[in-house]
C-alpha atoms as a PDB file:
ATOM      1  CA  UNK A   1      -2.832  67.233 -21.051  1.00  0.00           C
ATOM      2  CA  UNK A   2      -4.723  66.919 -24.695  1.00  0.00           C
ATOM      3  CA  UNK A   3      -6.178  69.767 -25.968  1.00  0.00           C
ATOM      4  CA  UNK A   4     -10.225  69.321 -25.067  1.00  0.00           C
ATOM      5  CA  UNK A   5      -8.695  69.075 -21.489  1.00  0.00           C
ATOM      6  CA  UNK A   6      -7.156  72.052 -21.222  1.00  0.00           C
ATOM      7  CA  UNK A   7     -10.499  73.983 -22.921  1.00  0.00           C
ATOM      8  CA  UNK A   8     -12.296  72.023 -19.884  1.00  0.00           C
ATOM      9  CA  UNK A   9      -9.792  72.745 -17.175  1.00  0.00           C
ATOM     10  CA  UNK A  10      -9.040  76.124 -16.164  1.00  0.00           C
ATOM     11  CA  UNK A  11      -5.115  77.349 -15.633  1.00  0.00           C
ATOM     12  CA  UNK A  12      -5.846  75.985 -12.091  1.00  0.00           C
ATOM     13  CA  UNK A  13      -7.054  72.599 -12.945  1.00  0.00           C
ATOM     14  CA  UNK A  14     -10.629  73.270 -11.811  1.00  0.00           C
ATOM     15  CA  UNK A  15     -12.987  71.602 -13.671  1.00  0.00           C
ATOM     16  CA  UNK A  16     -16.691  72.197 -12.523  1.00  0.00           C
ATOM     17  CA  UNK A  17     -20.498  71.918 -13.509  1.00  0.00           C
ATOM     18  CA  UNK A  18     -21.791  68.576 -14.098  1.00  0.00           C
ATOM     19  CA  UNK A  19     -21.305  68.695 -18.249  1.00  0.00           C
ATOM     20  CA  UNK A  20     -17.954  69.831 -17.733  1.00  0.00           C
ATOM     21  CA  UNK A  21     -17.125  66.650 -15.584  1.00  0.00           C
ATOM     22  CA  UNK A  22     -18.849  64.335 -17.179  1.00  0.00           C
ATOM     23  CA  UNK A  23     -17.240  65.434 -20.832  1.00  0.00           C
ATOM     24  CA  UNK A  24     -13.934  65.302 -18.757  1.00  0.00           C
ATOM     25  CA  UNK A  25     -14.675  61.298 -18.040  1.00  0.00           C
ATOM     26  CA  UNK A  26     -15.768  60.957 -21.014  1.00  0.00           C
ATOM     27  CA  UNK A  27     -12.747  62.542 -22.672  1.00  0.00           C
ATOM     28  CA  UNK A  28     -10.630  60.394 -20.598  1.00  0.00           C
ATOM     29  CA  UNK A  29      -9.444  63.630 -18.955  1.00  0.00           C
ATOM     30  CA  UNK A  30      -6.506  62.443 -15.907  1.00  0.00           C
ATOM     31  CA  UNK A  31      -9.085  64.066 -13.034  1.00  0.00           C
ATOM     32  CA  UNK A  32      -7.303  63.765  -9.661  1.00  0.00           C
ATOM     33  CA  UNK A  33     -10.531  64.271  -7.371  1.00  0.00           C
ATOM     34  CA  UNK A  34     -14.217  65.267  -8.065  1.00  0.00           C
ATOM     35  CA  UNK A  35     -16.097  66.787  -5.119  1.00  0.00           C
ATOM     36  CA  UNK A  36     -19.648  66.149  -4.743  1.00  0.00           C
ATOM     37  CA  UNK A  37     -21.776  68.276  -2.893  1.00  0.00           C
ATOM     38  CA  UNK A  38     -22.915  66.618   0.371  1.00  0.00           C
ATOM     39  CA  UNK A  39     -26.281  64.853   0.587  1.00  0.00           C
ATOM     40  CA  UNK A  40     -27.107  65.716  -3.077  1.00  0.00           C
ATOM     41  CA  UNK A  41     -28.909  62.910  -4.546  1.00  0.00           C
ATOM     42  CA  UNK A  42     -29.466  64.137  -7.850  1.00  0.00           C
ATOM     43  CA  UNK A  43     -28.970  61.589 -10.894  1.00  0.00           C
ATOM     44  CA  UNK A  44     -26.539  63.153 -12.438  1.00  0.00           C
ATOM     45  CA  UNK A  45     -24.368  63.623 -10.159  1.00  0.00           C
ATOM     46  CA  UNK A  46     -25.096  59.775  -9.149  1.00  0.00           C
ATOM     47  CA  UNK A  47     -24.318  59.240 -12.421  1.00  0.00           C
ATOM     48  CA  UNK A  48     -21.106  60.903 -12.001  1.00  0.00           C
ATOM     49  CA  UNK A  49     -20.039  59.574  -9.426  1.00  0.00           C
ATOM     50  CA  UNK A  50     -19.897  55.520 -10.623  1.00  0.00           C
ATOM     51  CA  UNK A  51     -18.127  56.938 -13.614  1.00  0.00           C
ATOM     52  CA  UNK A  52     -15.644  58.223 -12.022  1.00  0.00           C
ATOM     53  CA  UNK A  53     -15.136  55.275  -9.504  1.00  0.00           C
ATOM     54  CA  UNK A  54     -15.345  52.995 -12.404  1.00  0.00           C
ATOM     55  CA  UNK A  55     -12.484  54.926 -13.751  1.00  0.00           C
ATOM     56  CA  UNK A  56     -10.289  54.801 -10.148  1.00  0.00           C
ATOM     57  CA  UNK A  57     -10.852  58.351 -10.008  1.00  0.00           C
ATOM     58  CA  UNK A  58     -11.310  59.411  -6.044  1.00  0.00           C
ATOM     59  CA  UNK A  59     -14.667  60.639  -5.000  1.00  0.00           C
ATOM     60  CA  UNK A  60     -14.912  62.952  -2.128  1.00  0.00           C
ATOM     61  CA  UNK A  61     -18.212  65.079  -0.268  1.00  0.00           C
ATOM     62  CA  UNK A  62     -17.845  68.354   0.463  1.00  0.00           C
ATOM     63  CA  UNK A  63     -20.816  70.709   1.979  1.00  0.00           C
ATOM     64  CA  UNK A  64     -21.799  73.492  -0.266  1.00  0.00           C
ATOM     65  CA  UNK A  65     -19.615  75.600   1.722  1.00  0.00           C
ATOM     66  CA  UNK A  66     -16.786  74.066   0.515  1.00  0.00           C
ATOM     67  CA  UNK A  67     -17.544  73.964  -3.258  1.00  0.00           C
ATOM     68  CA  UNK A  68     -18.586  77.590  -2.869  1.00  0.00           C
ATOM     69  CA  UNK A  69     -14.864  78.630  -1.584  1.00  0.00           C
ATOM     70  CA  UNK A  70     -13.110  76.845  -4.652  1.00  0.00           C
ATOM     71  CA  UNK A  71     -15.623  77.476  -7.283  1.00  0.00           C
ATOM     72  CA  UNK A  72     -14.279  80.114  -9.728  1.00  0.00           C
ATOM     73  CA  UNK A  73     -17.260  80.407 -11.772  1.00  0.00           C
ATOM     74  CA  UNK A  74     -19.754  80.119  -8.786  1.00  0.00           C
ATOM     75  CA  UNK A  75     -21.564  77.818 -11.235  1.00  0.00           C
ATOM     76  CA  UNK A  76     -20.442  74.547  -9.849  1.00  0.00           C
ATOM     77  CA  UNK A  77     -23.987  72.596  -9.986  1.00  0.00           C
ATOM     78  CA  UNK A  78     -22.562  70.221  -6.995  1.00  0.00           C
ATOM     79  CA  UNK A  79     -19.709  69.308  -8.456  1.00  0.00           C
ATOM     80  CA  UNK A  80     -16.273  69.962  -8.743  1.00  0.00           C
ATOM     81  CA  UNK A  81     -12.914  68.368 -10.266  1.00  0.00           C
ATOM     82  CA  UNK A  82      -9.654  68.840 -10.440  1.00  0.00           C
ATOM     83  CA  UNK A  83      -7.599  67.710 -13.347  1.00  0.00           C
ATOM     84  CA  UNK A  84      -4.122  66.095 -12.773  1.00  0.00           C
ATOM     85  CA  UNK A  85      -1.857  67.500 -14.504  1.00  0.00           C
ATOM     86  CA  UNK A  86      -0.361  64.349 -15.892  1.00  0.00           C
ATOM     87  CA  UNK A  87      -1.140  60.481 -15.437  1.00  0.00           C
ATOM     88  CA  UNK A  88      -0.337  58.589 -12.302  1.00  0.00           C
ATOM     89  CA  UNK A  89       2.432  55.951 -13.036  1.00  0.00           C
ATOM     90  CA  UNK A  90       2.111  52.120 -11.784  1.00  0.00           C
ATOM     91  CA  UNK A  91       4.841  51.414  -8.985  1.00  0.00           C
ATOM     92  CA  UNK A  92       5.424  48.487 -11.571  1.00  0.00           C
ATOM     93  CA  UNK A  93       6.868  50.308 -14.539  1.00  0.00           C
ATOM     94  CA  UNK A  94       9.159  53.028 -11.521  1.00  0.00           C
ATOM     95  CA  UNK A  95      10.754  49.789 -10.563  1.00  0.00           C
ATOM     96  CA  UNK A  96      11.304  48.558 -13.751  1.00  0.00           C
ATOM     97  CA  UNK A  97      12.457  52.102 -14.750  1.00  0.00           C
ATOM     98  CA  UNK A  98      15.165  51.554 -12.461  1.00  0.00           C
ATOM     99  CA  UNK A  99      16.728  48.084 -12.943  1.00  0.00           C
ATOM    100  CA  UNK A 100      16.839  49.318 -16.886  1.00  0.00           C
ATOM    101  CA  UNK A 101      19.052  51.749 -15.291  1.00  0.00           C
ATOM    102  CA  UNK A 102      20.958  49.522 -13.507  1.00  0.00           C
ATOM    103  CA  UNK A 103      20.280  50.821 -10.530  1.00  0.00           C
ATOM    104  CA  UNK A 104      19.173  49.980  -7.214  1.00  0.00           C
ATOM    105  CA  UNK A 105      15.238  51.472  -6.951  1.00  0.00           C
ATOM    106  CA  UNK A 106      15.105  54.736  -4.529  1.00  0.00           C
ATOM    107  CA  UNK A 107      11.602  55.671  -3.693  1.00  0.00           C
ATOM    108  CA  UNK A 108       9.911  58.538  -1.705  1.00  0.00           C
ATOM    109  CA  UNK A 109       6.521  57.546  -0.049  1.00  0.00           C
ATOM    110  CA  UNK A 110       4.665  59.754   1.316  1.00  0.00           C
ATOM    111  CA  UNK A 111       2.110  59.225   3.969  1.00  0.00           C
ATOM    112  CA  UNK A 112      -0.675  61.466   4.248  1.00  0.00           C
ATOM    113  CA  UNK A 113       0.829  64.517   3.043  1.00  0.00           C
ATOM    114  CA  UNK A 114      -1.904  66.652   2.400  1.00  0.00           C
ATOM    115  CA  UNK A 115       0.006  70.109   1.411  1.00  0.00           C
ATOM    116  CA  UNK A 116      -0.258  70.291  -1.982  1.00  0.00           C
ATOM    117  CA  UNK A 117       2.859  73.107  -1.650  1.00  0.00           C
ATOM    118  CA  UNK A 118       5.126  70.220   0.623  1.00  0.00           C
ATOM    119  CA  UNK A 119       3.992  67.428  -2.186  1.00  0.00           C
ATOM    120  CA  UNK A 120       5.563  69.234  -4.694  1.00  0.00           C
ATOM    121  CA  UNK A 121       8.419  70.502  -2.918  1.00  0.00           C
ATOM    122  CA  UNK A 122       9.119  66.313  -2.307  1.00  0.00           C
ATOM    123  CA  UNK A 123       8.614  65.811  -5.754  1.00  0.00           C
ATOM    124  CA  UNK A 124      11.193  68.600  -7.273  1.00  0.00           C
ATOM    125  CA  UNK A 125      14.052  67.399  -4.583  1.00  0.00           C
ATOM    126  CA  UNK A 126      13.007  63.568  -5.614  1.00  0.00           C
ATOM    127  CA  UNK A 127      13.850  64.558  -9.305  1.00  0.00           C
ATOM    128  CA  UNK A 128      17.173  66.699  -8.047  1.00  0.00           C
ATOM    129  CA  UNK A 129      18.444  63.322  -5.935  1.00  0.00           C
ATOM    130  CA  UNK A 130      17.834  61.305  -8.635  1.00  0.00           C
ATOM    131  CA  UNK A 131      15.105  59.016  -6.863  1.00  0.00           C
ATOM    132  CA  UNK A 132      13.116  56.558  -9.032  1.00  0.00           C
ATOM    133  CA  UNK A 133       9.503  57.721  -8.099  1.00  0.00           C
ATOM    134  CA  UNK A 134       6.989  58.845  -5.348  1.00  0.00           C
ATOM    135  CA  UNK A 135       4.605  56.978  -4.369  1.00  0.00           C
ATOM    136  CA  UNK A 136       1.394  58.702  -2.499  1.00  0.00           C
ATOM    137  CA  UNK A 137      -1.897  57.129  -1.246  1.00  0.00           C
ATOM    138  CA  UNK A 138      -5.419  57.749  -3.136  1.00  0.00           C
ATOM    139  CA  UNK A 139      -7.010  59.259  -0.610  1.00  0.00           C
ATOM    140  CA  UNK A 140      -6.476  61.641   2.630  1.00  0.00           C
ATOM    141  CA  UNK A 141      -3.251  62.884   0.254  1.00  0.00           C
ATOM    142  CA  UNK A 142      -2.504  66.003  -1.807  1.00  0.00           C
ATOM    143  CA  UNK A 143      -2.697  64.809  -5.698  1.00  0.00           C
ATOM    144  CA  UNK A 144      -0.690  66.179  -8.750  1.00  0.00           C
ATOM    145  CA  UNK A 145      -2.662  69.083  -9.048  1.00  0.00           C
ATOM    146  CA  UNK A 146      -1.772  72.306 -10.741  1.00  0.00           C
ATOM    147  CA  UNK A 147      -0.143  73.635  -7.465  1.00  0.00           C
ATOM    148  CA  UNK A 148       1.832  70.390  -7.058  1.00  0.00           C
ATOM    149  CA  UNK A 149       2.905  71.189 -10.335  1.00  0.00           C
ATOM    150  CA  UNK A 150       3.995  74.639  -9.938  1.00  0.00           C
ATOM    151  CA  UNK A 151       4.858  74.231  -6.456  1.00  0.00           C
ATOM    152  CA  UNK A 152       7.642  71.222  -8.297  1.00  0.00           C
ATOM    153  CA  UNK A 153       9.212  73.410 -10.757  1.00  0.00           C
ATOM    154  CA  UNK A 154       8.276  71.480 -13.086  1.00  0.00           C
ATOM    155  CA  UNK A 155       9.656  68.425 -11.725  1.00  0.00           C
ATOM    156  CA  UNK A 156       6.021  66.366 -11.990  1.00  0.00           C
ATOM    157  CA  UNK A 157       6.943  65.965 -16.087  1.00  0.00           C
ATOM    158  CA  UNK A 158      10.136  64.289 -14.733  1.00  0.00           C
ATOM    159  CA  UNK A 159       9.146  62.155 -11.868  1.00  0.00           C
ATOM    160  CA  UNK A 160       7.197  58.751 -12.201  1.00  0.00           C
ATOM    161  CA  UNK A 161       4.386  59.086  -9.161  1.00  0.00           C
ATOM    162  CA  UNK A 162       2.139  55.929  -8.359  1.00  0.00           C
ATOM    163  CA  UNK A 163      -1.143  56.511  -6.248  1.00  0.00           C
ATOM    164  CA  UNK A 164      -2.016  53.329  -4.603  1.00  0.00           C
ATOM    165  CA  UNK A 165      -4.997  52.478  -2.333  1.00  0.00           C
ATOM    166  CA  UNK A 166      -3.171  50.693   0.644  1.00  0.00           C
ATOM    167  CA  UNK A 167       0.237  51.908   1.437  1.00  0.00           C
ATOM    168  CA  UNK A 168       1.269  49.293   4.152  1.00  0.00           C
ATOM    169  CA  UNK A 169       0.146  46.612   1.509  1.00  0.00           C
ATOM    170  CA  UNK A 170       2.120  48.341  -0.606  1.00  0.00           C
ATOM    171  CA  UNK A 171       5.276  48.377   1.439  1.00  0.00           C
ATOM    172  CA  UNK A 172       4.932  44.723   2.453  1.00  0.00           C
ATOM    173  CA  UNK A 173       4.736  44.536  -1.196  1.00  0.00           C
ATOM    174  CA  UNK A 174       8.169  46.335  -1.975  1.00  0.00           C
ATOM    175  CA  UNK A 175      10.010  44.497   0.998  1.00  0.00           C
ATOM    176  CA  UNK A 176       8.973  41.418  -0.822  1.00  0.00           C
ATOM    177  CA  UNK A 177      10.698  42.648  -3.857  1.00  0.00           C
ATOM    178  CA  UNK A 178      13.686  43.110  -1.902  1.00  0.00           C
ATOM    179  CA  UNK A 179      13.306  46.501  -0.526  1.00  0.00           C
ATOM    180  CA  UNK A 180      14.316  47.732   2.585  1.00  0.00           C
ATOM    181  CA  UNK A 181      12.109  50.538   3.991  1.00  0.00           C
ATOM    182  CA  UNK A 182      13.091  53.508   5.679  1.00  0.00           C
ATOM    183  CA  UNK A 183      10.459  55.608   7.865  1.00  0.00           C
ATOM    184  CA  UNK A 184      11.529  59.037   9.111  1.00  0.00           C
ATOM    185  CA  UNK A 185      10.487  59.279  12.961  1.00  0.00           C
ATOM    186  CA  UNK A 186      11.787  61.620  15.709  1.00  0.00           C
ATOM    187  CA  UNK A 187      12.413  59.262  17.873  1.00  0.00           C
ATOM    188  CA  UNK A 188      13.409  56.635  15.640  1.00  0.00           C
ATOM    189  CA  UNK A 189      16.061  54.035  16.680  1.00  0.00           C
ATOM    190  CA  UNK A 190      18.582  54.251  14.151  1.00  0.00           C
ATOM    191  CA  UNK A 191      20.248  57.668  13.778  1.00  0.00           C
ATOM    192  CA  UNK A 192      20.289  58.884   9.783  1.00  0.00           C
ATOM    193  CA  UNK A 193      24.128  58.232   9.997  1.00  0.00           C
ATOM    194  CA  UNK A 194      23.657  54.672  10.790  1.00  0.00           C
ATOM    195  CA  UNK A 195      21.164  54.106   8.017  1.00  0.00           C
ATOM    196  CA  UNK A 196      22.625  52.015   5.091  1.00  0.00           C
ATOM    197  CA  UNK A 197      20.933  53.446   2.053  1.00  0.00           C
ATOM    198  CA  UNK A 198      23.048  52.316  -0.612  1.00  0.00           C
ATOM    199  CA  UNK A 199      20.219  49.116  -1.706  1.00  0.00           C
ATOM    200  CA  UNK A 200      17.111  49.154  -2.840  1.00  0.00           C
ATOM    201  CA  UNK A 201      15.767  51.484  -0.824  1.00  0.00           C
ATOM    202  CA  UNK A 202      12.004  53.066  -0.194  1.00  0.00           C
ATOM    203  CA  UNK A 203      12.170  56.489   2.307  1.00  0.00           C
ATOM    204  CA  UNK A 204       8.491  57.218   4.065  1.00  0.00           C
ATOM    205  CA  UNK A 205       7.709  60.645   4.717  1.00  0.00           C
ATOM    206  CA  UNK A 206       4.544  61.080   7.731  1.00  0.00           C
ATOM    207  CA  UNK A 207       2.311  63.587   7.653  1.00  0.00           C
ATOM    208  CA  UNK A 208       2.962  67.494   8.180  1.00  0.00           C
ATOM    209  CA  UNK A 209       1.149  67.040  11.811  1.00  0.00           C
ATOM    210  CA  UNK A 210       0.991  63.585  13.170  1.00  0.00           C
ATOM    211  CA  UNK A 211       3.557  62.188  10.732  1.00  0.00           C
ATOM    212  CA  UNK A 212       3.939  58.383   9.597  1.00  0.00           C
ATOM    213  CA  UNK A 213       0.441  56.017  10.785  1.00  0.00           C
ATOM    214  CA  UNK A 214       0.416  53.636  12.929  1.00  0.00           C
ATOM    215  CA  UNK A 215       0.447  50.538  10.402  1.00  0.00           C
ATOM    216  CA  UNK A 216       3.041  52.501   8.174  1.00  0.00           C
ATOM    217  CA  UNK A 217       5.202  53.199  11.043  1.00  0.00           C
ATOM    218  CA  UNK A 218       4.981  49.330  12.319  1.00  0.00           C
ATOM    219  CA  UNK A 219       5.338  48.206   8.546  1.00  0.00           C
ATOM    220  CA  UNK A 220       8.832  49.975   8.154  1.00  0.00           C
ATOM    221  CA  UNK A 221      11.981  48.114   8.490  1.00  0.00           C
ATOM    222  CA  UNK A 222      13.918  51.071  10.062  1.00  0.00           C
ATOM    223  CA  UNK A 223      12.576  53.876  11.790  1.00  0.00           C
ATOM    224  CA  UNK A 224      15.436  56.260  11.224  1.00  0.00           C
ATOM    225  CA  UNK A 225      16.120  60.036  12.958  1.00  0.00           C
ATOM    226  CA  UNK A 226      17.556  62.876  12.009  1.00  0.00           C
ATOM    227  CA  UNK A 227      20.122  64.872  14.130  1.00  0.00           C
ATOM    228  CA  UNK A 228      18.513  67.581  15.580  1.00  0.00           C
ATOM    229  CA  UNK A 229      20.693  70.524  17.641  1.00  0.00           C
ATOM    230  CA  UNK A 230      18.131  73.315  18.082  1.00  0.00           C
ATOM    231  CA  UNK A 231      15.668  73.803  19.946  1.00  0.00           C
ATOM    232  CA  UNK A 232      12.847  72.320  17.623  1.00  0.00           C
ATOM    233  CA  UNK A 233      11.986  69.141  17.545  1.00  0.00           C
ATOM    234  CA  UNK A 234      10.733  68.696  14.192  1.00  0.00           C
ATOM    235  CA  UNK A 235      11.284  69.458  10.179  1.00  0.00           C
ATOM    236  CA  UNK A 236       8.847  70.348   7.575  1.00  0.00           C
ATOM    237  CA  UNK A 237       8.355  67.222   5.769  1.00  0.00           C
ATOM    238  CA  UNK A 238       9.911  68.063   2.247  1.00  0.00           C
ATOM    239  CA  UNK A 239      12.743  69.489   4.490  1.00  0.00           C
ATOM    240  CA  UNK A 240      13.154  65.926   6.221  1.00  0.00           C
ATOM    241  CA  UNK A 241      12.898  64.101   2.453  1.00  0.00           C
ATOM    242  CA  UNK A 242      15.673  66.338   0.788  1.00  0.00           C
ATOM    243  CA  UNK A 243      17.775  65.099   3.730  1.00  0.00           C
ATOM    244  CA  UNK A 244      17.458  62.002   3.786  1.00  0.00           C
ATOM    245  CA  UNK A 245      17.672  61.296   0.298  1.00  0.00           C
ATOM    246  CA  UNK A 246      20.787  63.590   0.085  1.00  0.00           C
ATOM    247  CA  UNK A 247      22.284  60.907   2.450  1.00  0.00           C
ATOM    248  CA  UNK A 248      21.146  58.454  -0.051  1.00  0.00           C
ATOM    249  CA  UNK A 249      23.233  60.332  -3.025  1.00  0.00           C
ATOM    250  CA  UNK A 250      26.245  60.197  -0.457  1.00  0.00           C
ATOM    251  CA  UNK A 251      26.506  56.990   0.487  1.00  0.00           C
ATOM    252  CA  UNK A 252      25.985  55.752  -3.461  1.00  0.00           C
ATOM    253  CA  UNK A 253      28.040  57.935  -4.810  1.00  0.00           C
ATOM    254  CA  UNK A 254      30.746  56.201  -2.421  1.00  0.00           C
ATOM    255  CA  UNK A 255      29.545  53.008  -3.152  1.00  0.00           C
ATOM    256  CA  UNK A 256      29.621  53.610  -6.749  1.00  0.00           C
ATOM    257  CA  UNK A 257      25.821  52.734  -7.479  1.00  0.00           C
END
């Protein structure tokens, strides 16, 4: 971040009242989110708003309620941002990242993962496995916020993410580029074992409770499973990401890629 955003921001990333906001669009201030209060019609915050959709930013309502629990200065005037805590990459410049590498792209896309804490824990095991980028969608999805960030270890200054509006446009996209796509299902039909993850390679992560969507599910080349010998039926989704991307580091290691 520049220096006028961290005056606006606080150490949390919350940015609120409407001049705050709108000198943090103005600024050019990376603003994950801005809540609006619900059924506020107020110029301003109209005003707001189209600047910040004219800027790609995502605009959310929230009831009073809402802005109340996550205000800090209980000042919020009907509005509420919160900063990113660094720009979002294009999925162009992660794949060309990697073929300057000489490597075959590994991704992490995440569907719908709306813990901040399990984003970041994704993110700080991407950047341990060596993965190109994450990938998350604009909206219904945790965004690199300040507790992504801390939640990462610091991994967000390390790993490219992309936030795109569409992901099973985007992963018709990739599998047009040559990508295979991997989505992590408990009753998927290939075991992880059996998964070949040694090419160009993209590795969906669902949701923490319904995991992947429907379309994201049906988009996916693979829908691969993961050995389970307890008596649960399930891993927390930055649990099921570290191992399948540790898989990943196996089999190229072997390979030598």
């Amino acid at each position: 971040m520049n220096e006028e955003t961290t005056i606006l921001a606080g150490a949390d990333g919350i940015i609120e009242g409407r001049n705050a906001v709108l000198e943090a669009l103005r600024a050019g201030t990376a603003i994950d989110k801005i809540y609006l209060q619900k059924g506020e019609t107020d110029k301003t915050l109209g005003h707001i708003a189209s600047k910040a959709r004219a800027a790609g930013t995502v605009v959310a309502e929230a009831d009073r309620r809402q802005l109340d629990a996550t205000s800090r200065t209980h000042a919020h005037q009907g509005v509420i941002a919160l900063a990113a805590v660094r720009e979002y990459a294009s999925v162009d410049s992660i794949l060309q990242a990697a073929a300057e590498k000489g490597e075959p792209p590994l991704l992490v896309v995440c569907d719908e993962l709306s813990d901040p804490h399990n984003l970041g824990a994704v993110i700080r095991t991407a950047e341990c496995a060596g993965a190109h980028g994450v990938i998350i969608p604009k909206r219904r999805s945790a965004g690199l916020t300040a507790v992504v960030a801390k939640t990462s270890a610091g991994a967000v200054a390390h790993v490219p993410v992309a936030r795109v509006p569409n992901l099973p446009a985007l992963l018709k996209d990739l599998k047009k580029r040559g990508m295979w796509i991997y989505g992590t299902a408990a009753d998927g039909t290939t075991p992880l074992y059996h998964a070949d993850l040694k090419g160009p390679a993209a590795v969906v992560i669902g949701s923490e409770g319904s995991g992947m969507s429907r379309l994201v599910s049906e988009t996916c080349d693979f829908l691969v499973s993961i050995p389970m010998r307890g008596k649960l039926n399930s891993l927390n989704a930055s649990a099921a990401a570290a191992i399948l991307l540790y898989e990943a580091v196996r089999q190229r290691l072997e390979a030598g890629t």
